[in-house]
Protein backbone atom coordinates (compact mmCIF):
# COMPACT_ATOMS: atom_id res chain seq x y z
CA UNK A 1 37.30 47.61 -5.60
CA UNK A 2 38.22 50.16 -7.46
CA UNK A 3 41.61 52.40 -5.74
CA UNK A 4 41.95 56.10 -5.78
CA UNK A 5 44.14 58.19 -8.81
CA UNK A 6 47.24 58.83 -8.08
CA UNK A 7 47.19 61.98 -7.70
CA UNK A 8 45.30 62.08 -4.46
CA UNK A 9 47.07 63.18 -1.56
CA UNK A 10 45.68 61.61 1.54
CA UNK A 11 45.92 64.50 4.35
CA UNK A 12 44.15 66.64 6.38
CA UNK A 13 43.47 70.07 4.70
CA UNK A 14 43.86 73.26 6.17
CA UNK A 15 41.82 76.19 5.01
CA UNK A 16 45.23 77.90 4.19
CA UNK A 17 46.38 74.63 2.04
CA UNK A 18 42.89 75.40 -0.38
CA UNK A 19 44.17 78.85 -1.19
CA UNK A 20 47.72 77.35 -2.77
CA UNK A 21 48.51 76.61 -5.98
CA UNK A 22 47.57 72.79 -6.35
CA UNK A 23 48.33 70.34 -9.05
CA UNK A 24 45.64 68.26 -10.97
CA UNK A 25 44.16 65.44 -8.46
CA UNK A 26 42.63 65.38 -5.57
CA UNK A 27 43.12 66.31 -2.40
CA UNK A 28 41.35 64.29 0.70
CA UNK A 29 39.79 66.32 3.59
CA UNK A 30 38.74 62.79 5.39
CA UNK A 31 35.84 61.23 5.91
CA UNK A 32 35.00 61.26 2.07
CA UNK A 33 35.63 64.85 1.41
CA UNK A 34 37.68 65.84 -1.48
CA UNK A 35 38.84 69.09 -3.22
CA UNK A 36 39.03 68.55 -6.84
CA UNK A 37 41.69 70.11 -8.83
CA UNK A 38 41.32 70.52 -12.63
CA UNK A 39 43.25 73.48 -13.38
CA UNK A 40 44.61 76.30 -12.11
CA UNK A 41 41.22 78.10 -12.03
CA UNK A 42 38.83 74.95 -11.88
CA UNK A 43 38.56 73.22 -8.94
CA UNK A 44 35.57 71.80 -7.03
CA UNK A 45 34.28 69.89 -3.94
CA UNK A 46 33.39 66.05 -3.83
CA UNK A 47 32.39 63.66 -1.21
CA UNK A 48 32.46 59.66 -2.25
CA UNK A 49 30.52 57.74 -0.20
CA UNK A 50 29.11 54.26 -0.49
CA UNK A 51 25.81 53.17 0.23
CA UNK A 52 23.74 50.13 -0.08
CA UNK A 53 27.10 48.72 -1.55
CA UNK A 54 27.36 51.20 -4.47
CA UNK A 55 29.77 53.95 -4.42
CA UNK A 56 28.89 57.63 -5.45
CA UNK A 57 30.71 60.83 -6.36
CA UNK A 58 28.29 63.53 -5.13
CA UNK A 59 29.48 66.98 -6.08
CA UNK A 60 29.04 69.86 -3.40
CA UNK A 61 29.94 73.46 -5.49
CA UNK A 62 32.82 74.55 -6.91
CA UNK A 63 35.74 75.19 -4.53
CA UNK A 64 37.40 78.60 -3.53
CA UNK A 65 41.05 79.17 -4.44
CA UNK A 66 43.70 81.61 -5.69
CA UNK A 67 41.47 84.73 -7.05
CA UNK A 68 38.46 82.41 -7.44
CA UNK A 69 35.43 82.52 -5.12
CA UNK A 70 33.71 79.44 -4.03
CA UNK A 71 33.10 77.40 -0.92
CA UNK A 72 35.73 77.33 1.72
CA UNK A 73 36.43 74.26 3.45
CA UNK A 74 34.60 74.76 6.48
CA UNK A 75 31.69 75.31 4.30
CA UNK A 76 32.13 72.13 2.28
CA UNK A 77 32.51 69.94 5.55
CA UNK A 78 29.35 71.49 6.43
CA UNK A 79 27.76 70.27 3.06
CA UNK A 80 30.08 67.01 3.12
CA UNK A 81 27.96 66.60 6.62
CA UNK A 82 25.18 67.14 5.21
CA UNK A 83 25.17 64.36 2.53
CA UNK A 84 26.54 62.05 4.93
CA UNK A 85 22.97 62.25 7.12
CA UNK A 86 21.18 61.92 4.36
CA UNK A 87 23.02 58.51 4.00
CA UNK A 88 22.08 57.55 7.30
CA UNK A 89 18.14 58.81 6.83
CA UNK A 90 18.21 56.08 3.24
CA UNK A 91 17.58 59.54 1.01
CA UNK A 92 21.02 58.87 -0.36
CA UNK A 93 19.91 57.32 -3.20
CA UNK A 94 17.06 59.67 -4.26
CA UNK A 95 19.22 63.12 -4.48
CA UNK A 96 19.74 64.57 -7.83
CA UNK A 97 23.69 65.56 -7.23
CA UNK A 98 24.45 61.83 -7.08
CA UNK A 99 26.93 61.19 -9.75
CA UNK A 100 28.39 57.69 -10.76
CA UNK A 101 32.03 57.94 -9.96
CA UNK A 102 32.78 56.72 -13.39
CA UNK A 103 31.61 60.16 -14.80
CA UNK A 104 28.61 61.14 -17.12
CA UNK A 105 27.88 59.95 -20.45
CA UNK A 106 27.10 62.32 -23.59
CA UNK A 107 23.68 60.77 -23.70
CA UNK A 108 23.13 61.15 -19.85
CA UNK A 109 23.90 64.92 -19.85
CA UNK A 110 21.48 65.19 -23.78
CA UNK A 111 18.54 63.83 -21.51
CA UNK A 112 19.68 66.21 -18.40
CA UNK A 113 19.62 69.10 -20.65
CA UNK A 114 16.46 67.58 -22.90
CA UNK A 115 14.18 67.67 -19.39
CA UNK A 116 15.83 71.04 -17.44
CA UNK A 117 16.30 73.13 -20.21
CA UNK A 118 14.58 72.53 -23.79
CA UNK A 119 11.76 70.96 -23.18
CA UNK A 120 10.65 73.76 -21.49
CA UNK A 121 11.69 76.20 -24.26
CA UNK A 122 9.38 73.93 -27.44
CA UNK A 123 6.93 72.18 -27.92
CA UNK A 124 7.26 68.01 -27.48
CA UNK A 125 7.45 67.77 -31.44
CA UNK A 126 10.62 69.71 -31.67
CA UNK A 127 11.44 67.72 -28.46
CA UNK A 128 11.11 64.24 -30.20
CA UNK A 129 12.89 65.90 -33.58
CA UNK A 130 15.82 67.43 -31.89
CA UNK A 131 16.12 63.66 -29.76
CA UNK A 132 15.67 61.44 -32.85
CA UNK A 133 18.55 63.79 -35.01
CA UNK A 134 20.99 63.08 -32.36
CA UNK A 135 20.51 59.56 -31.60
CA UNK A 136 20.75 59.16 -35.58
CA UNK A 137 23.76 60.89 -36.46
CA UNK A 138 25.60 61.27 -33.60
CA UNK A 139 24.96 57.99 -32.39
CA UNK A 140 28.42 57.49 -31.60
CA UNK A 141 28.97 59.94 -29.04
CA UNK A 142 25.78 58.39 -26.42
CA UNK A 143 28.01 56.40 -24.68
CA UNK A 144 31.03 58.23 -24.31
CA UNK A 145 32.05 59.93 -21.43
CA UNK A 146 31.70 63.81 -21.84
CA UNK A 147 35.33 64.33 -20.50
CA UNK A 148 36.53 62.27 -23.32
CA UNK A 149 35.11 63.61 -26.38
CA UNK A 150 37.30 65.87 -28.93
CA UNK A 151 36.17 68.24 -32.17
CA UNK A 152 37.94 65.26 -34.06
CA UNK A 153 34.80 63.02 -32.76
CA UNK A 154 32.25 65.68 -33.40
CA UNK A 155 33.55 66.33 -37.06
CA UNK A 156 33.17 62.71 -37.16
CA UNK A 157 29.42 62.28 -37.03
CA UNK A 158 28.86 65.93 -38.86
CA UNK A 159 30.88 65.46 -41.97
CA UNK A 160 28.94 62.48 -43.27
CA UNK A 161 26.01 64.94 -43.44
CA UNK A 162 27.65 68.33 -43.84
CA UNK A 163 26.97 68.58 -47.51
CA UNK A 164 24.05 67.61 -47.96
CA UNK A 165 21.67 68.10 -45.40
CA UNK A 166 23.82 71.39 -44.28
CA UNK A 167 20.70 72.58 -42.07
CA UNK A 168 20.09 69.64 -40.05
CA UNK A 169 24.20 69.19 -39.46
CA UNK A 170 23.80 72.68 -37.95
CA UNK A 171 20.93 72.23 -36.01
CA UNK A 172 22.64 68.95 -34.63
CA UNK A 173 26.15 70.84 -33.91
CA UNK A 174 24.42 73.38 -32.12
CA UNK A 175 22.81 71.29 -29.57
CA UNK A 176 25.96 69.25 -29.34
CA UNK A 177 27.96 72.68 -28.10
CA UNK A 178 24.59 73.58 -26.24
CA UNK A 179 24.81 70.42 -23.84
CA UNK A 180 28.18 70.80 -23.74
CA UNK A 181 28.01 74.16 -22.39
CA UNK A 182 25.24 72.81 -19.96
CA UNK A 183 27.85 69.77 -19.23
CA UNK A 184 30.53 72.69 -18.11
CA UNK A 185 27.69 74.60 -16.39
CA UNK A 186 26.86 71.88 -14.33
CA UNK A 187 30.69 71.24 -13.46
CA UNK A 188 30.45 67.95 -15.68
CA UNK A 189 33.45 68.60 -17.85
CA UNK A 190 36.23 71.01 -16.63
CA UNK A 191 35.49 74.73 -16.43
CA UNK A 192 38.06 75.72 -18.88
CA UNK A 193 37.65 72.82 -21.25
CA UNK A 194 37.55 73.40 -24.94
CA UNK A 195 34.12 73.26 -26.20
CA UNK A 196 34.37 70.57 -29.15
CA UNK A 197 31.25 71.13 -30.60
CA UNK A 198 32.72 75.12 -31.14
CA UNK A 199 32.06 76.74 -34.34
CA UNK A 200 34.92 79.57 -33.98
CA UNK A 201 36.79 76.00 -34.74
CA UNK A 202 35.19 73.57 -36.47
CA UNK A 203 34.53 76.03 -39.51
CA UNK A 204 37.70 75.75 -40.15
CA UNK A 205 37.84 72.06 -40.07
CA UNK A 206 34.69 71.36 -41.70
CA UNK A 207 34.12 71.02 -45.96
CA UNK A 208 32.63 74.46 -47.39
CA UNK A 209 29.25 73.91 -48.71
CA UNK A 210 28.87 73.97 -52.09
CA UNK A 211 24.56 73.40 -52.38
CA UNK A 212 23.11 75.96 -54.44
CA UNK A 213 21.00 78.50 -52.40
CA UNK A 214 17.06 77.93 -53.14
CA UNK A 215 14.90 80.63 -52.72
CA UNK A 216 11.21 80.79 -51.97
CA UNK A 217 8.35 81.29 -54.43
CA UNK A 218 6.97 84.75 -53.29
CA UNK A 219 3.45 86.07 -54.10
CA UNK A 220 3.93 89.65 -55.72
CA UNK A 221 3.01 91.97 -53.56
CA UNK A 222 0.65 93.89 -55.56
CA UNK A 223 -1.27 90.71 -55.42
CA UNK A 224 -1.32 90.04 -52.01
CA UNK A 225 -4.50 92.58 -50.93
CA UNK A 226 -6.69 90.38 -53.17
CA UNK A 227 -5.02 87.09 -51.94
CA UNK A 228 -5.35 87.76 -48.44
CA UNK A 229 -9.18 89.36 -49.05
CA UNK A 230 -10.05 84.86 -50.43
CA UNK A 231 -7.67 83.68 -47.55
CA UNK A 232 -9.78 84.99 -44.64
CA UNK A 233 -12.94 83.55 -46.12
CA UNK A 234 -11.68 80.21 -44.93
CA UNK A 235 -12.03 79.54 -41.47
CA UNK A 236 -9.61 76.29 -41.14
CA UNK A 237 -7.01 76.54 -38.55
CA UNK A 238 -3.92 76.90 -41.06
CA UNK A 239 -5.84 80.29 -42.98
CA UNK A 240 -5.65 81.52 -39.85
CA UNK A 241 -1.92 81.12 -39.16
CA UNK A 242 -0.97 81.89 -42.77
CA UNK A 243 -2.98 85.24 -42.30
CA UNK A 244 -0.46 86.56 -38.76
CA UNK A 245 2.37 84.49 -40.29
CA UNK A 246 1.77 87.07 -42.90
CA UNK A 247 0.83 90.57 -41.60
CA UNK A 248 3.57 89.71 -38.87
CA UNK A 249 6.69 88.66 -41.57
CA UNK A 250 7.60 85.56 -39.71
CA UNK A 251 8.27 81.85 -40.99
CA UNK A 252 5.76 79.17 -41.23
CA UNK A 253 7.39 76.92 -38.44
CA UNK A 254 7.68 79.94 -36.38
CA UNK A 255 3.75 80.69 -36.47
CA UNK A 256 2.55 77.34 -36.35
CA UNK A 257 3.77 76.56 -32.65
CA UNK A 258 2.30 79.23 -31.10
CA UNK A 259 1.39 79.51 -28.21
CA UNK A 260 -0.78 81.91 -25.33
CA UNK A 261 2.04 82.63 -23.06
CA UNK A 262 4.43 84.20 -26.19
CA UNK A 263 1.41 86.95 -26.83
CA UNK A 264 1.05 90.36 -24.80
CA UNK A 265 -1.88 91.86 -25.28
CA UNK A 266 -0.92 94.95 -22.92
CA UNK A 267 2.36 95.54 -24.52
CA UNK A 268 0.66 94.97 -28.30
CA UNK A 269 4.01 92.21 -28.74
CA UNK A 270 4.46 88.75 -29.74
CA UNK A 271 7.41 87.42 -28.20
CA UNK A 272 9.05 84.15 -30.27
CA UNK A 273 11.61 82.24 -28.32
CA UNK A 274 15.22 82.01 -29.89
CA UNK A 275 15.03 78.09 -29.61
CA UNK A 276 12.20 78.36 -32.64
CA UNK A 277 14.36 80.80 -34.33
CA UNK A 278 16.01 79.75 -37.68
CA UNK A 279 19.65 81.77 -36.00
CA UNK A 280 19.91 80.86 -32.86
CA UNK A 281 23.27 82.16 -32.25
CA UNK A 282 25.10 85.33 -33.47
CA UNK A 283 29.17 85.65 -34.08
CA UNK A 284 30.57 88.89 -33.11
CA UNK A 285 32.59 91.17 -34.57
CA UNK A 286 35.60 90.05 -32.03
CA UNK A 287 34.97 86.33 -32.87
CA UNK A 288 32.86 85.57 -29.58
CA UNK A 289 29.54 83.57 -30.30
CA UNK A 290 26.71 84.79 -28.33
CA UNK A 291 22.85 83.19 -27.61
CA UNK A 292 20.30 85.28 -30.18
CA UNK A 293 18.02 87.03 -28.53
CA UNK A 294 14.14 86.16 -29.17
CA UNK A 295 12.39 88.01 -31.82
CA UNK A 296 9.43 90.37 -30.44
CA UNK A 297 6.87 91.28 -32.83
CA UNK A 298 5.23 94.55 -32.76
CA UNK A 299 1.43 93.32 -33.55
CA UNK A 300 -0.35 95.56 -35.86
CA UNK A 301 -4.70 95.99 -35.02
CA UNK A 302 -5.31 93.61 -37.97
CA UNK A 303 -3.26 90.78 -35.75
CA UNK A 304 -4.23 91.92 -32.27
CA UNK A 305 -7.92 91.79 -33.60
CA UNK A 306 -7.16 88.54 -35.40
CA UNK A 307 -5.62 86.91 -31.85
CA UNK A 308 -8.63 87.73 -29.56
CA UNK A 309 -11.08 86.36 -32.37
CA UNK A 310 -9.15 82.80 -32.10
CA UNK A 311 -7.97 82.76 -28.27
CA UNK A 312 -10.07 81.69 -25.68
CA UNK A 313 -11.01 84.32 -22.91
CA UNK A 314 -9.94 81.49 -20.55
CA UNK A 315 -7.33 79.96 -22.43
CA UNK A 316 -4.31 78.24 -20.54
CA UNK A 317 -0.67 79.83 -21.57
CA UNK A 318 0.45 76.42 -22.61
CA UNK A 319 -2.25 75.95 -25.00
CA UNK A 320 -0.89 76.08 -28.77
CA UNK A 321 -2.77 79.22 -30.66
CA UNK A 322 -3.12 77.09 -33.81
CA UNK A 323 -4.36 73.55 -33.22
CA UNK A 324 -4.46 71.08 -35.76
CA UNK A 325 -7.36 67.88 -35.69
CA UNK A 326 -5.73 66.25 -32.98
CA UNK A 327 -6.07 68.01 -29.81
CA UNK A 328 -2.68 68.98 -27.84
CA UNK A 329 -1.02 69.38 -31.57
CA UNK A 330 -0.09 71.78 -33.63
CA UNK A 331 -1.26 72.31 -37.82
CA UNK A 332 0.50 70.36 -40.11
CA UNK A 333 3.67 70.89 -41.38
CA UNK A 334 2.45 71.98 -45.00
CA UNK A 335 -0.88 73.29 -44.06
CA UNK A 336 -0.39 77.02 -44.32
CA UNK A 337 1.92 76.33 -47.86
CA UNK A 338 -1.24 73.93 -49.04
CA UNK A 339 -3.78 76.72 -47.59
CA UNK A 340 -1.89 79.31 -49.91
CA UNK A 341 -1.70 76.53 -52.93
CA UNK A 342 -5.33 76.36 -53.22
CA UNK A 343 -5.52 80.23 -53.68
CA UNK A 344 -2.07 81.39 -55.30
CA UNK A 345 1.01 80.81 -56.71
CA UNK A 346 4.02 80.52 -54.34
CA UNK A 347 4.80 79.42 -50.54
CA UNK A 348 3.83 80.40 -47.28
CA UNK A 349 7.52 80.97 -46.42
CA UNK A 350 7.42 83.55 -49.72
CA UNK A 351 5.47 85.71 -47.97
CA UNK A 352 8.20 87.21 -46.21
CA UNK A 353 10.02 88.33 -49.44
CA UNK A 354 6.83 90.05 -50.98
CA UNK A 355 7.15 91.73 -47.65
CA UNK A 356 10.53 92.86 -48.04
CA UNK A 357 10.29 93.89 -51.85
CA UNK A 358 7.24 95.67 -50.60
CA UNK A 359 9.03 97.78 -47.99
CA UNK A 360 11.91 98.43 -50.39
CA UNK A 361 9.51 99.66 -53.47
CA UNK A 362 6.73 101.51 -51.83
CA UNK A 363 8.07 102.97 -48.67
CA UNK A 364 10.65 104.96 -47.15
CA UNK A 365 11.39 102.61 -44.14
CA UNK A 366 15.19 102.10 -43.62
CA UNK A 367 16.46 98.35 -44.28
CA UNK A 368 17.33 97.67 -40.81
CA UNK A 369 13.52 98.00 -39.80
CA UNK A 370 12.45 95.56 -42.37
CA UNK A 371 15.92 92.81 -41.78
CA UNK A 372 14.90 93.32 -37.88
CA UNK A 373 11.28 92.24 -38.80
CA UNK A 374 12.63 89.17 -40.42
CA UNK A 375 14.51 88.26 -37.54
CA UNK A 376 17.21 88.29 -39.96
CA UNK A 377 21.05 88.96 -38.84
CA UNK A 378 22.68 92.32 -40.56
CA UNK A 379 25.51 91.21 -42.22
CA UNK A 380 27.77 93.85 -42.11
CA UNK A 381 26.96 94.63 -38.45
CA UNK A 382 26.47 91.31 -37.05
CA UNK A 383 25.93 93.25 -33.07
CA UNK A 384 23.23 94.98 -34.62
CA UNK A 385 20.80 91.65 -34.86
CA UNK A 386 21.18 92.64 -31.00
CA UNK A 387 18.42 95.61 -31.98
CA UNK A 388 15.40 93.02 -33.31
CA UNK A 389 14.38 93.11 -30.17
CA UNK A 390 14.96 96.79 -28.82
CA UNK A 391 13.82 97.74 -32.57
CA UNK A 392 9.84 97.00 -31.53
CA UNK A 393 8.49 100.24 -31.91
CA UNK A 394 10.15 101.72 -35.03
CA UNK A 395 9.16 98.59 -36.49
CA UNK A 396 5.78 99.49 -35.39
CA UNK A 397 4.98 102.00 -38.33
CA UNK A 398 6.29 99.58 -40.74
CA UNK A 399 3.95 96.67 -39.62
CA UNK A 400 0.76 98.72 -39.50
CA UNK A 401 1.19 99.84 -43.09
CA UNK A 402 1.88 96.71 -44.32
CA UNK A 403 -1.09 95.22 -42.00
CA UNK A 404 -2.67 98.26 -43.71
CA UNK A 405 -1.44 97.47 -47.17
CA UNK A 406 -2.83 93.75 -47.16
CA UNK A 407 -6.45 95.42 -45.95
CA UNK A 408 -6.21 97.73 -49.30
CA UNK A 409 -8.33 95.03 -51.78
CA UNK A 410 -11.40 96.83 -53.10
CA UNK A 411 -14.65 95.46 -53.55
CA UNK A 412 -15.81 93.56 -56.82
C-alpha cells in the first residue's frame, strides 16, 4: 500500500489554519479530506477514498487562502461529504472528477481536451489529423505524467521536424501548449506552472528556419471576370466552393469545411472559427500571446445569393455546406485547385493574392481593410489583427466591389 508524502501533516484543520501561509504538501482535514498546497497562490481541495479496493484522488475546487478566493473548509467538507455518499450509493466509480492518485498522463489529458474542447470546434477529419500528428511525433510524451514534462522534452520531439516540415511542428506545438493550458485549467498541473510547450520561450531555444518562402500561383486579376464567368458553368460541389472561397478572399481549407451553423443570413456574415484559421494565436506588443479571434466575413449579394442556392431550407447546422461523394464528408483536398486547373493557370489558394493586387491597383481601399479580409496579422501592429473581426462593415464596400468586379465579364 502505497503511504502518504511527507509533507502531509496529519491534523485537524481549522478554518483559520487555511488562511496561513502553508508549505508545499498536504494538509489532512480527516476522513479523507485534504487541502493541497502547490504554491503560495495554488492550492486546492482533495478527498482520497478507496472503493471496491482501488484508491482515488477526487478533486473538489480549488481552495481559498491568503488573497485567493476559493472554497472554505466548511464548504469542502460539505463536498468531501458529498463524494463520500456517492461511495456508499456504488456511483463512485462512474463520476468524471475521479482521478488516479498517480496523476494524469499527457495522452489522458490530449483525449480530455480532444472530446470537451476540439472536437466540438472541427470537423472529425481535422480531429483524426490533429490525433495522428501527435501520436507520431510526440509519441514520447503519451505516457508521461503532465506534472513531469519540461520545454527540454517538448524541444525534443519538435526539433527533429522543425526544419523541415516547419508548419506541421507548429501546428503540433500549439496543441501541445493548448492541452497544457487545459491541463492547468482543469487543476491538472499547478496553477502557476511554466507552460513548456510556450512560444515566448521555446523561440529562443528552437533552430531558425531557413526554408525558402513559396508563394502561390495567382490568376491575374484582370483575368479573373472571364475565369469565374466558365467556373460557374460547372455545377460540381468544389466550383461551388472555389466560387465563395473566391468572392469571400479566404483559403481553400478554410471554405471547404463549411458548415450551416458558421453562416448568418440576418447579419449578411460568415463566421470561421479560429481553430480552422491558419494563425491561431497572436503575440502582443508586451510579449503576452493571446487566442485569435475568428474571422467574420462580410458576405457580398453574389455569396449570400450563392449560399441559399446550395443550402437546404431545412438544413441541420452541423451539416457541411460543401459535401464531397461520400455523404457526412467534406470535398477533397485538391478539388477546388483541380476545379481551377481545368480552367486556368494558378491555385485556388492564389486567388487571394489576385485579390490583394486587385485592391492595391484599382481601388482606394486602405491596406488594413484588405490584410483584415485575409485574416492576415498586421505586422507592425500585431493588436490590430484584434480589428478582423470588428472591421466587418468597412470591409463591406471592399467585398461588394470585388464580388462586383468578378461579375464584370462581358458577353461573347
Amino acid at each position: 500500500m502505497k503511504t502518504e508524502p511527507a509533507a502531509v501533516t496529519l491534523h485537524i484543520l481549522k478554518a483559520t489554519d487555511v488562511m496561513k501561509h502553508l508549505d508545499q504538501g498536504r494538509y489532512s482535514d480527516g476522513g479523507g479530506l485534504f487541502l493541497h498546497v502547490r504554491s503560495a497562490t495554488a492550492r486546492s481541495w482533495i478527498v482520497i477514498l478507496h472503493n471496491k479496493g482501488k484508491r482515488h484522488e477526487i478533486s473538489i475546487g480549488p481552495a481559498v487562502g491568503p488573497g485567493k478566493a476559493g472554497m472554505s473548509l466548511v464548504e469542502a467538507r460539505d463536498a468531501a461529504e458529498d463524494k463520500r455518499r456517492l461511495r456508499t450509493a456504488g456511483q463512485l466509480g462512474v463520476s468524471p472528477v475521479v482521478v488516479p492518485i498517480e496523476g494524469r498522463s499527457f495522452e489522458q489529458v490530449m483525449t480530455e481536451w480532444f472530446k470537451n474542447v476540439y472536437e466540438k470546434e472541427v470537423i472529425p477529419k481535422t480531429v483524426r489529423d490533429a490525433k495522428s500528428s501527435i501520436e507520431r511525433h510526440a509519441a514520447k510524451l503519451l505516457k508521461m505524467d503532465v506534472r513531469a514534462i519540461t520545454k527540454t522534452h517538448v524541444i525534443t520531439v519538435l526539433e527533429p521536424i522543425w526544419q523541415d516540415v516547419n508548419r506541421t511542428a507548429n501546428d503540433l506545438r500549439f496543441r501541445i501548449e493548448t492541452i497544457f493550458n487545459y491541463a492547468r485549467a482543469k487543476d491538472y498541473i499547478a496553477e502557476d506552472a511554466p507552460n513548456p510547450a510556450d512560444w515566448h520561450v521555446l523561440q529562443h531555444l528552437l533552430p531558425d528556419v531557413t526554408q525558402p518562402v513559396k508563394h502561390h500561383d495567382s490568376v491575374p486579376y484582370a483575368e479573373l471576370p472571364g475565369v469565374m464567368r466558365t467556373l460557374r458553368t460547372k455545377n460540381r460541389a468544389a466550383a461551388r466552393a472555389l466560387d465563395l472561397a473566391t468572392l469571400c478572399a479566404v483559403r481553400p481549407t478554410e471554405c471547404r469545411a463549411a458548415r450551416v451553423r458558421e453562416i448568418d443570413f440576418s447579419k449578411k456574415t460568415w463566421t470561421i472559427p479560429v481553430a480552422r484559421l491558419k494563425v491561431k494565436e497572436i503575440v502582443l506588443k508586451n510579449g503576452k500571446t493571446v487566442k485569435a479571434p475568428d474571422h467574420v466575413v462580410p458576405l457580398s449579394r453574389q455569396a449570400i445569393k450563392l449560399l441559399k442556392d446550395i443550402i437546404p431550407i431545412d438544413a441541420d447546422p452541423n451539416d457541411l455546406i460543401f459535401e464531397g461523394e461520400k455523404a457526412g464528408q467534406m470535398i477533397g483536398h485538391n478539388a477546388m485547385a483541380h476545379t481551377l486547373q481545368r480552367i486556368a493557370d494558378g491555385t485556388a489558394h492564389g486567388m487571394r493574392s489576385s485579390f490583394s493586387k486587385w485592391r492595391a491597383e484599382q481601388t482606394k481601399y486602405e491596406w488594413r481593410l484588405s490584410e483584415a479580409a485575409l485574416a492576415h496579422v498586421f505586422k507592425t501592429e500585431s493588436e490590430a489583427a484584434y480589428d478582423r473581426s470588428p472591421y466587418v462593415e468597412p470591409r463591406r464596400p471592399l467585398m461588394q466591389d470585388w464580388a462586383d468586379y468578378l461579375d464584370s465579364a462581358k458577353d461573347g
